[in-house]
N, C-alpha and C. Protein backbone atom coordinates (compact mmCIF):
# COMPACT_ATOMS: atom_id res chain seq x y z
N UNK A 1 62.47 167.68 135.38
CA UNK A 1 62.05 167.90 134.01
C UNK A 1 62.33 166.65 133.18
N UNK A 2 60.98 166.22 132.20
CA UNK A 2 61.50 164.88 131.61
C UNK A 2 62.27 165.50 130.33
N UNK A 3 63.53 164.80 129.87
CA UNK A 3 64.10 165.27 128.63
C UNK A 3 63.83 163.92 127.86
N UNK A 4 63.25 163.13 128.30
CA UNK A 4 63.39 161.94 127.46
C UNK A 4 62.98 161.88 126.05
N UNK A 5 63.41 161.94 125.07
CA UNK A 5 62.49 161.84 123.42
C UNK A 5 61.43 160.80 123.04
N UNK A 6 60.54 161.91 122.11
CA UNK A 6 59.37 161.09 122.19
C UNK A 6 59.36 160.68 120.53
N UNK A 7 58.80 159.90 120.16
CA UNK A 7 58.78 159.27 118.55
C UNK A 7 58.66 160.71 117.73
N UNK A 8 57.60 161.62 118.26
CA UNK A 8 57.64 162.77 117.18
C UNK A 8 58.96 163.21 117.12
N UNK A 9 59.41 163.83 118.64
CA UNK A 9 60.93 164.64 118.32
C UNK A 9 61.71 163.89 117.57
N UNK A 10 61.68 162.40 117.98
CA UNK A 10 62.67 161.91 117.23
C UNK A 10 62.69 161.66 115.54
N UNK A 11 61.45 161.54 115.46
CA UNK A 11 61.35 161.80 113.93
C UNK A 11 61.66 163.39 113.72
N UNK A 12 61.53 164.43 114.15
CA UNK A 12 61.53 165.91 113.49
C UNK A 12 63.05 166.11 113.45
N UNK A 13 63.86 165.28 114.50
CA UNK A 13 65.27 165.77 114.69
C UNK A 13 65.82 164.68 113.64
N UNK A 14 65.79 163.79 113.09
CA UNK A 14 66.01 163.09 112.05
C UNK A 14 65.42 163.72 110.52
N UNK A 15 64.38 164.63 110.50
CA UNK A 15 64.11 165.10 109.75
C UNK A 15 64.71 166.40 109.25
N UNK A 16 65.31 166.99 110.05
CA UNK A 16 65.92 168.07 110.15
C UNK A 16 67.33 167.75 110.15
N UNK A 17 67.97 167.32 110.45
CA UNK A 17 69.33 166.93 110.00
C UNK A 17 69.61 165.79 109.06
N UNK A 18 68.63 165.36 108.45
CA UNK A 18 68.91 164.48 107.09
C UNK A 18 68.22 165.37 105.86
N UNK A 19 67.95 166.33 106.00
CA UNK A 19 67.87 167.21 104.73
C UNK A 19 68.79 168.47 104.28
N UNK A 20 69.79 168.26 104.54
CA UNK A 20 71.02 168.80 103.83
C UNK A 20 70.85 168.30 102.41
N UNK A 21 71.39 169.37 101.29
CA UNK A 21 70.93 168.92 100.04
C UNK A 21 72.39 168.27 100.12
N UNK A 22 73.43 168.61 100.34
CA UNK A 22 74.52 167.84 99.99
C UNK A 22 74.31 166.38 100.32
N UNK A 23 74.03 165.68 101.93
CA UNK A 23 73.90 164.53 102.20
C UNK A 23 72.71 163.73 101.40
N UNK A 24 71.75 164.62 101.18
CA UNK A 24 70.80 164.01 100.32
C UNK A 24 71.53 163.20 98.71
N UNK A 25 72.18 164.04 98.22
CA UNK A 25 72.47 164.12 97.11
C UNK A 25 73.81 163.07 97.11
N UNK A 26 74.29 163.11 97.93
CA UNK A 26 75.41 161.27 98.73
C UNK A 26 74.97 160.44 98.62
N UNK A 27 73.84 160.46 99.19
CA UNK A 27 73.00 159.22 99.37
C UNK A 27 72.58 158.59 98.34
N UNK A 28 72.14 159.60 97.85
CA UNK A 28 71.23 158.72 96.40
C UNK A 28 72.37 158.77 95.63
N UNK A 29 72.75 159.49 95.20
CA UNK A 29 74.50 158.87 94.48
C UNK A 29 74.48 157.78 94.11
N UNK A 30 75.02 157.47 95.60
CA UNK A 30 75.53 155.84 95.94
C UNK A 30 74.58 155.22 95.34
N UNK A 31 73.36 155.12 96.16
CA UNK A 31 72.35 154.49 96.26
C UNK A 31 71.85 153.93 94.63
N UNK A 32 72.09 155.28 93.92
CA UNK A 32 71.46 154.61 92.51
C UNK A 32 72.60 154.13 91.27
N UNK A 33 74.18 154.48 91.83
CA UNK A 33 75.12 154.33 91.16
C UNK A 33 76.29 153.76 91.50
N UNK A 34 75.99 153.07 92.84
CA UNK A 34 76.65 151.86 93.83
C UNK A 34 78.26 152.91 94.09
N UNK A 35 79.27 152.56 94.86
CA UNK A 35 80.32 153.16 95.03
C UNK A 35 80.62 154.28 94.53
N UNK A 36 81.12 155.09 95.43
CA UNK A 36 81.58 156.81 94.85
C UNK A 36 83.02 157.04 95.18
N UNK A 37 84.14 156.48 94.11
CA UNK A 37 85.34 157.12 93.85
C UNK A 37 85.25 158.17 94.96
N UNK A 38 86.22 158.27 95.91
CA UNK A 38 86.72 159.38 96.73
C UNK A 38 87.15 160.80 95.94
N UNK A 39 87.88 160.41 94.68
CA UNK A 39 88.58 161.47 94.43
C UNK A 39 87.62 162.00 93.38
N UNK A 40 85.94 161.11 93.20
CA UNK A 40 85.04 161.93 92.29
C UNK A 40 84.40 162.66 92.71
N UNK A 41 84.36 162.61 94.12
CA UNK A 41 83.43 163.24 94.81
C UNK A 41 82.88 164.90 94.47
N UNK A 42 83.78 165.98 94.05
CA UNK A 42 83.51 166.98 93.59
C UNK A 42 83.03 166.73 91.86
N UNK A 43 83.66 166.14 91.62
CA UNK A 43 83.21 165.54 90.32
C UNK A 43 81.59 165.44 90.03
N UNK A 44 81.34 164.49 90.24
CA UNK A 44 79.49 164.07 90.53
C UNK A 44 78.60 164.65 91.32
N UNK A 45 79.12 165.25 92.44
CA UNK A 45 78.01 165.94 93.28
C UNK A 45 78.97 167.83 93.16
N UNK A 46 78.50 168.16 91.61
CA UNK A 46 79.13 169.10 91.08
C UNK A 46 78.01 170.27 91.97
N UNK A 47 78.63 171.01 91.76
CA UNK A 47 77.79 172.42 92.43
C UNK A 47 77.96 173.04 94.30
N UNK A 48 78.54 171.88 94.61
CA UNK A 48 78.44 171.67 96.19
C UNK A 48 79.79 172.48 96.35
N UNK A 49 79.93 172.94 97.20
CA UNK A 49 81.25 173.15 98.12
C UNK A 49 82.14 172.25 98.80
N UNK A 50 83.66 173.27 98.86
CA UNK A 50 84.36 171.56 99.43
C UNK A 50 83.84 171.63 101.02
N UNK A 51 83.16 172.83 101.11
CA UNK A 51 82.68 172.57 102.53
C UNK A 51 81.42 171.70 103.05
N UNK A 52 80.41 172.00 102.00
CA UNK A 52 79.80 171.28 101.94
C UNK A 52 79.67 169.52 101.51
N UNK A 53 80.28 169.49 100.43
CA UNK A 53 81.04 168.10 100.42
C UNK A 53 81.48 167.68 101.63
N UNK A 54 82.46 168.30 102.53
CA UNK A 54 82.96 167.66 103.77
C UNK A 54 81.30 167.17 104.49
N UNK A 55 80.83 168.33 104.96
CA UNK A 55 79.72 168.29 106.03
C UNK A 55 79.09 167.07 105.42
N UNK A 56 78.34 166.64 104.03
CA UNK A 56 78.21 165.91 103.78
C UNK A 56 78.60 164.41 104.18
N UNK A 57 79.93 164.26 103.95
CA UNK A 57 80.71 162.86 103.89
C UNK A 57 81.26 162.75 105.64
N UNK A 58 81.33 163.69 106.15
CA UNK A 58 81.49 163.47 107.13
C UNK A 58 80.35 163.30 108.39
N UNK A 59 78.97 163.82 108.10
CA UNK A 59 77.61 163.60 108.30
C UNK A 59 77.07 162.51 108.18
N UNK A 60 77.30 161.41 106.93
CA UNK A 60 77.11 160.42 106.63
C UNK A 60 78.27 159.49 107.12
N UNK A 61 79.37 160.05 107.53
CA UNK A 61 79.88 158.50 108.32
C UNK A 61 79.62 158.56 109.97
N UNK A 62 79.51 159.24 110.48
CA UNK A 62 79.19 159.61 111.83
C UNK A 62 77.37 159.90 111.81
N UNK A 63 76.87 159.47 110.89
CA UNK A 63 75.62 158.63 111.12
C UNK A 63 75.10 157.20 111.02
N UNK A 64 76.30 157.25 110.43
CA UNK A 64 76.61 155.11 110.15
C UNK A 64 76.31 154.80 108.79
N UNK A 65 75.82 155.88 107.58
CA UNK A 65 75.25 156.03 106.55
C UNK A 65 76.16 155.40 105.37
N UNK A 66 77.20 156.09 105.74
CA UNK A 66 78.41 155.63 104.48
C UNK A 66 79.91 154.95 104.98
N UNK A 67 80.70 154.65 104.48
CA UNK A 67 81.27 154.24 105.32
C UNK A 67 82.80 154.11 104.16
N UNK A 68 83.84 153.79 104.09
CA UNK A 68 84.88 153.89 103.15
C UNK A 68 85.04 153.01 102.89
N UNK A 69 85.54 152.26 101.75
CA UNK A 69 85.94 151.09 101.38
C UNK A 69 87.18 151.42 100.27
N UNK A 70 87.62 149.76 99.75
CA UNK A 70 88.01 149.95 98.36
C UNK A 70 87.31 149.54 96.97
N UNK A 71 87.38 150.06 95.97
CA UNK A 71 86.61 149.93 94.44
C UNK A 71 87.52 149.63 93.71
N UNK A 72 87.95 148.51 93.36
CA UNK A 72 88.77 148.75 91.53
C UNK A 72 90.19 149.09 92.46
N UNK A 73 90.61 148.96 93.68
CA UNK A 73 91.93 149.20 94.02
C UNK A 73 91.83 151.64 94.61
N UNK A 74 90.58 151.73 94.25
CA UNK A 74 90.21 153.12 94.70
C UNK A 74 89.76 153.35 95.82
N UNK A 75 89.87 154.36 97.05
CA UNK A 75 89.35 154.52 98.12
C UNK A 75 87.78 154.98 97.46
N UNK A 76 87.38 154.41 98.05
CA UNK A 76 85.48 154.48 97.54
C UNK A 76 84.41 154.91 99.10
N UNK A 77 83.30 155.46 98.59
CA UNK A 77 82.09 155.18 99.40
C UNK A 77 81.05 155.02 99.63
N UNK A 78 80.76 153.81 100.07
CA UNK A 78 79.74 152.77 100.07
C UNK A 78 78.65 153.38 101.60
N UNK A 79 77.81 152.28 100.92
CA UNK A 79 76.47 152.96 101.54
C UNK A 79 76.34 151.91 102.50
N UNK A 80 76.22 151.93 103.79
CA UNK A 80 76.31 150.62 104.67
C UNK A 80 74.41 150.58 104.83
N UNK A 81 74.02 149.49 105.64
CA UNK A 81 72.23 149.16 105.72
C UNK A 81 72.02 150.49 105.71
N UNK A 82 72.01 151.54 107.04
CA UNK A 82 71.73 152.79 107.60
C UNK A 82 71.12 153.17 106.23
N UNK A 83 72.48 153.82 105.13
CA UNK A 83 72.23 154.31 104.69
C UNK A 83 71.31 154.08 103.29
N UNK A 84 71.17 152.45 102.67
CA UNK A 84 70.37 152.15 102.13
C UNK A 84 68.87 152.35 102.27
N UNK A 85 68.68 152.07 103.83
CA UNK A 85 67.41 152.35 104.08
C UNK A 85 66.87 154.22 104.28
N UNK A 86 67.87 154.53 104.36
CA UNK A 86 67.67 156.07 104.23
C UNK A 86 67.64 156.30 102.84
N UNK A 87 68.04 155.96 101.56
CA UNK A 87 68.00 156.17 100.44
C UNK A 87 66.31 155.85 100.14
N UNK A 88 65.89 155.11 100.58
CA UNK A 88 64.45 154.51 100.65
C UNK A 88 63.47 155.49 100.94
N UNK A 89 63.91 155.85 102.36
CA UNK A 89 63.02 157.08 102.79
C UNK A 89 63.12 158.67 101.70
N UNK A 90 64.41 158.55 101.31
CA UNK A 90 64.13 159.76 100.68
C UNK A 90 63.39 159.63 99.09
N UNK A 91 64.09 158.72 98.92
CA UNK A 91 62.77 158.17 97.46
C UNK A 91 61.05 158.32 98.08
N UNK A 92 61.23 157.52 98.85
CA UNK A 92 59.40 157.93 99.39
C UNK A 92 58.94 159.34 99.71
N UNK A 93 59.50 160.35 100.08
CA UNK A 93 59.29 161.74 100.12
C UNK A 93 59.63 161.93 98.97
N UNK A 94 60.06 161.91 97.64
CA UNK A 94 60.66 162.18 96.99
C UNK A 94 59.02 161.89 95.87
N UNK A 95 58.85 160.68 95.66
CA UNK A 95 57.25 160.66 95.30
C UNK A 95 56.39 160.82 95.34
N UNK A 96 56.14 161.07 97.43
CA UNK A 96 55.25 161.90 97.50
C UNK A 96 55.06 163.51 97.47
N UNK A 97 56.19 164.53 97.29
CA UNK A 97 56.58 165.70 96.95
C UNK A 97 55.81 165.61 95.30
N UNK A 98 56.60 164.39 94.24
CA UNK A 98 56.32 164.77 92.60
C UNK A 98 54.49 164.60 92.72
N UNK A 99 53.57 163.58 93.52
CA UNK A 99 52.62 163.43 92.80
C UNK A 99 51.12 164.55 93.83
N UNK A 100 52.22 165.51 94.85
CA UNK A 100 51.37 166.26 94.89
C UNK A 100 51.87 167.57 95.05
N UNK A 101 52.90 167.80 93.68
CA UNK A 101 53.57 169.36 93.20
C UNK A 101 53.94 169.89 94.19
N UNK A 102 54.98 169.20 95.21
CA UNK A 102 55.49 169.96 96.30
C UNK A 102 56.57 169.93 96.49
N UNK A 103 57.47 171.20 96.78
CA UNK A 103 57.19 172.66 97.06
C UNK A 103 56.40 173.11 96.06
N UNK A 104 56.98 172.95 94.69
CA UNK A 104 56.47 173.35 93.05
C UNK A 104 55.94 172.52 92.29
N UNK A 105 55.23 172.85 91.28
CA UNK A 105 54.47 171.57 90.02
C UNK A 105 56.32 170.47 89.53
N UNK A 106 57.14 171.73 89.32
CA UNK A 106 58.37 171.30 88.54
C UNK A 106 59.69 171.61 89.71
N UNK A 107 60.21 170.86 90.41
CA UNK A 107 61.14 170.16 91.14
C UNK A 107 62.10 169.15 91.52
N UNK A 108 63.22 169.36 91.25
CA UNK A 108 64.27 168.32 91.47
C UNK A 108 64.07 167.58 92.60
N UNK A 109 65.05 166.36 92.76
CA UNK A 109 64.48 165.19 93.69
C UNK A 109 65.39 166.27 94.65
N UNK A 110 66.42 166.75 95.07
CA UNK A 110 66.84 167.62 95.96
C UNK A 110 65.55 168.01 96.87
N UNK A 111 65.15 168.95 96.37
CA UNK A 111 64.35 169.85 96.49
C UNK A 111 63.11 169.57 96.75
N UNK A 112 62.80 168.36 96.30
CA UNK A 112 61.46 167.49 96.86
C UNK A 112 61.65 167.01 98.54
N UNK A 113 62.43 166.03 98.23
CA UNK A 113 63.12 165.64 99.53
C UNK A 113 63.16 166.53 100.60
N UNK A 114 63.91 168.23 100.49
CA UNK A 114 64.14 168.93 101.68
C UNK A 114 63.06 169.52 102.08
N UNK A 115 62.04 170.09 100.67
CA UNK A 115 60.73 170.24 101.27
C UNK A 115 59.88 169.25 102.44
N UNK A 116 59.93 167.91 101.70
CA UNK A 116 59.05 167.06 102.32
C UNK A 116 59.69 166.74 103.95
N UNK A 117 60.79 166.51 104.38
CA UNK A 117 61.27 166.63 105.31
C UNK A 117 61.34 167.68 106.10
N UNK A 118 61.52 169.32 105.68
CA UNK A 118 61.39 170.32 106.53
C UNK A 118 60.07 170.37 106.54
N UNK A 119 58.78 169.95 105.93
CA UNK A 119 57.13 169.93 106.39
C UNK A 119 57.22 169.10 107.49
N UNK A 120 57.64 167.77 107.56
CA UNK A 120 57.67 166.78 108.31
C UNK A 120 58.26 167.51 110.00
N UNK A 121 59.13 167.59 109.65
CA UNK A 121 60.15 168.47 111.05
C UNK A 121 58.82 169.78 111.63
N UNK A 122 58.32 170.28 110.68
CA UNK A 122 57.80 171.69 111.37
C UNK A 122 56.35 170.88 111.70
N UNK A 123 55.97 170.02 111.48
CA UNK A 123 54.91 169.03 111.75
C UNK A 123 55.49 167.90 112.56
N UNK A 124 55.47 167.88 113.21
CA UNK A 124 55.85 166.44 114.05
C UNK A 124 54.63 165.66 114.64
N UNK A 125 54.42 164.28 114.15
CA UNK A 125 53.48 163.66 115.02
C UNK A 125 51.62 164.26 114.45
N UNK A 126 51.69 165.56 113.57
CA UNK A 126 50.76 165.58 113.24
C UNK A 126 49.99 165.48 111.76
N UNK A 127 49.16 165.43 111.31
CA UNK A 127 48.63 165.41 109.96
C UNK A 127 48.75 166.75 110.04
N UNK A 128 49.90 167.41 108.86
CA UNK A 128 50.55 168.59 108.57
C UNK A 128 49.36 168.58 107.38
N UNK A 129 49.09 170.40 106.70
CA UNK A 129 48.00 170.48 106.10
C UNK A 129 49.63 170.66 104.68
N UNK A 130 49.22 169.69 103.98
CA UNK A 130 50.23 169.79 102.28
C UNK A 130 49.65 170.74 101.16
N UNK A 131 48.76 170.85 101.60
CA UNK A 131 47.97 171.56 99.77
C UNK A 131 46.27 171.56 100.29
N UNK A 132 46.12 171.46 99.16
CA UNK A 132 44.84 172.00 99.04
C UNK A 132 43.72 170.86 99.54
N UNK A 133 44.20 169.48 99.39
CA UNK A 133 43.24 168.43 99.43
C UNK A 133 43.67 168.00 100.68
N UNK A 134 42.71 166.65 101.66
CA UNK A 134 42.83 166.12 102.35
C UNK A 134 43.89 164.55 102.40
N UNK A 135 43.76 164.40 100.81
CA UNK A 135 44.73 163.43 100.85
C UNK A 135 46.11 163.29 100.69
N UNK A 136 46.23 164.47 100.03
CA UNK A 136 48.06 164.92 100.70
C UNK A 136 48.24 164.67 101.91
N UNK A 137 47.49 165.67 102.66
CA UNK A 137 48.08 165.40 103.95
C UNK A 137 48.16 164.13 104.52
N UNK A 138 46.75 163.30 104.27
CA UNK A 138 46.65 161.60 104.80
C UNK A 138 47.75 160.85 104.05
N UNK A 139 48.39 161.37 103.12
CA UNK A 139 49.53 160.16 102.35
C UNK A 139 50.72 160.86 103.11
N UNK A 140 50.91 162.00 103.26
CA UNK A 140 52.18 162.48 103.86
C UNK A 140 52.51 161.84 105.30
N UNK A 141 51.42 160.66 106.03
CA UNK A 141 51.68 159.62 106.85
C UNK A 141 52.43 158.67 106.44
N UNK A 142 51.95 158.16 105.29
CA UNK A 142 53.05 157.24 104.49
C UNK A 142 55.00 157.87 104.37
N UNK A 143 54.79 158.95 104.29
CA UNK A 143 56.52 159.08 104.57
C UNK A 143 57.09 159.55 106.01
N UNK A 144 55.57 159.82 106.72
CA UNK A 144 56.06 160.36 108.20
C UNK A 144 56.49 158.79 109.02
N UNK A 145 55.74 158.03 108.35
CA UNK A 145 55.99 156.30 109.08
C UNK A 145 57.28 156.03 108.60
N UNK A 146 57.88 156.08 107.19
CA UNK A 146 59.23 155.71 106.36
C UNK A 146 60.83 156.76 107.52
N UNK A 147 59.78 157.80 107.77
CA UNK A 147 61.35 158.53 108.36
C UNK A 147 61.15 157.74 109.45
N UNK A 148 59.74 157.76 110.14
CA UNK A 148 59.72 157.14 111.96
C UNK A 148 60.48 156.14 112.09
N UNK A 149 60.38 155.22 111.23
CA UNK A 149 60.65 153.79 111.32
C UNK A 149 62.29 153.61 111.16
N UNK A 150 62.84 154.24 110.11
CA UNK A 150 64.58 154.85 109.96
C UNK A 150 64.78 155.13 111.28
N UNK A 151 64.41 156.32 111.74
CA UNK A 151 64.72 157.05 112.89
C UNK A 151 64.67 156.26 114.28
N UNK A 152 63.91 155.23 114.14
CA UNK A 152 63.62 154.15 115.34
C UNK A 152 64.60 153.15 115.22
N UNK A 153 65.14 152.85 114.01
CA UNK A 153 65.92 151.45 113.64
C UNK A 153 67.76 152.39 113.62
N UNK A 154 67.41 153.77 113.12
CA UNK A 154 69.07 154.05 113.04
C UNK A 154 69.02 155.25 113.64
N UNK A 155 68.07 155.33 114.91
CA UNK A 155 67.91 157.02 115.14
C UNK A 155 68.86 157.56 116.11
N UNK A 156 69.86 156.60 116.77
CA UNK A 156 70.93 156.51 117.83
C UNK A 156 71.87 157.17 117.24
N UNK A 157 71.98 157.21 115.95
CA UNK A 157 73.26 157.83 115.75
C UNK A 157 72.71 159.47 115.64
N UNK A 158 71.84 160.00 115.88
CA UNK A 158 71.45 161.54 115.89
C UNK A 158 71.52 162.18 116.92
N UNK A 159 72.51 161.73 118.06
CA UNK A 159 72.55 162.04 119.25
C UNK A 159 73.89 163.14 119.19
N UNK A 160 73.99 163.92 119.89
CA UNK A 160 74.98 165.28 119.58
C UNK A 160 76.48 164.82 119.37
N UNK A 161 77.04 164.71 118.76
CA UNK A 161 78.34 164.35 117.81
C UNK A 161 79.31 165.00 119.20
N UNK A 162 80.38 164.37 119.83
CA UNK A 162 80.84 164.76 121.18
C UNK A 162 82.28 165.30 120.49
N UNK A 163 83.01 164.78 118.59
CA UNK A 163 82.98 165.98 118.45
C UNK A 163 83.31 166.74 117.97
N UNK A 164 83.58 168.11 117.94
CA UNK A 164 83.35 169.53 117.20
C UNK A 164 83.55 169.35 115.63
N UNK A 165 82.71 170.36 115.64
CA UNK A 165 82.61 170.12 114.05
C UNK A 165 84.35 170.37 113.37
N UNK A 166 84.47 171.30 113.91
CA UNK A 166 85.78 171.95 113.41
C UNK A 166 87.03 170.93 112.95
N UNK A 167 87.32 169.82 114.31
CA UNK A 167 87.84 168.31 114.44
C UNK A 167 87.73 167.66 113.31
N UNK A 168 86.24 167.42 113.32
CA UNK A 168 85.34 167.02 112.31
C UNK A 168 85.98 167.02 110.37
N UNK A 169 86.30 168.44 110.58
CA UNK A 169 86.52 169.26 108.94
C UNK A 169 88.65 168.56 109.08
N UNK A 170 88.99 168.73 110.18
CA UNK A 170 90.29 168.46 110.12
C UNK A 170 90.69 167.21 109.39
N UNK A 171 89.89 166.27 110.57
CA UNK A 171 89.60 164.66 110.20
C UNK A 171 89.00 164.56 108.62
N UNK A 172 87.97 165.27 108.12
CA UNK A 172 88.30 164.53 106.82
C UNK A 172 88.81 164.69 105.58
N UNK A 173 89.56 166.01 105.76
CA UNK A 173 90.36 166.37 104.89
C UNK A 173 91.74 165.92 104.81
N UNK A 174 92.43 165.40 106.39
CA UNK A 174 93.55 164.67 106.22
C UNK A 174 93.17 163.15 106.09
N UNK A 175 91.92 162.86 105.94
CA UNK A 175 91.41 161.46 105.45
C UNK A 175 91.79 161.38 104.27
């Protein structure tokens, strides 16, 4: 049996585990407000759980996305390439969600993003039908190429985490 991955899976399995609203909402953080204070973290990405917060921050360093530093003498976290260029991709779903009202006419960039990525994932490799017109779907290539191309350049780190999540939650809470 071949198990080998093919560009679609590998885009759908990158698509599907980079749409967590929490990691989404890390990302661009950073991305649009450079370093994130450790101890702001519930602070700014208000609404989340500390569980979710973890899965988050710990999702993003064991994808190569974020990574710890210091700020101002503060444990901080910074967005390494990975995750810059993933901030990219989700801006590009993120525009193409606002300029063709998807999921809704009126939608947060959250919510744009997880739509456009869970279409992407349940579509792999194909011109997914978006709406009503033909050119949604032909532009929704334009962000299926933005995840492919992520997923080809940083898609190694989406390989099964060896480990447990549980470890995982230990490690970054005594972090």
């Amino acid at each position: 049996m071949n198990t080998s991955r093919t560009p679609a899976s590998k885009t759908s399995q990158a698509a599907d585990t980079l749409a967590h609203d929490g990691l989404i909402r890390l990302i661009s953080e950073i991305d649009d407000n450079g370093p994130l204070q450790r101890r702001m973290l519930a602070t700014t990405l208000h609404g989340l759980s500390r569980r979710q917060l973890t899965h988050a921050t710990t999702t993003g360093r064991r994808l190569g996305l974020l990574r710890t530093g210091r700020q101002g003498g503060n444990a901080s976290y910074v967005l390494t390439g990975a995750g810059r260029d993933l901030a990219e991709v989700y801006d590009t779903a993120a525009r193409w969600a606002r300029s063709h009202h998807y999921p809704h006419p009126v939608s947060d960039f959250t919510t744009r993003v997880q739509a456009t990525l869970t279409l992407l994932a349940q579509h792999p490799g194909t011109t997914a039908e978006a709406g009503p017109d033909d050119e949604a779907a032909r532009t929704l290539n334009s962000v299926r190429a933005a995840l492919s191309q992520w997923a080809g350049d940083h898609g190694d780190a989406l390989a099964p985490d060896p480990v447990p999540a549980r470890a995982q939650d230990g490690m970054e809470l005594a972090a």
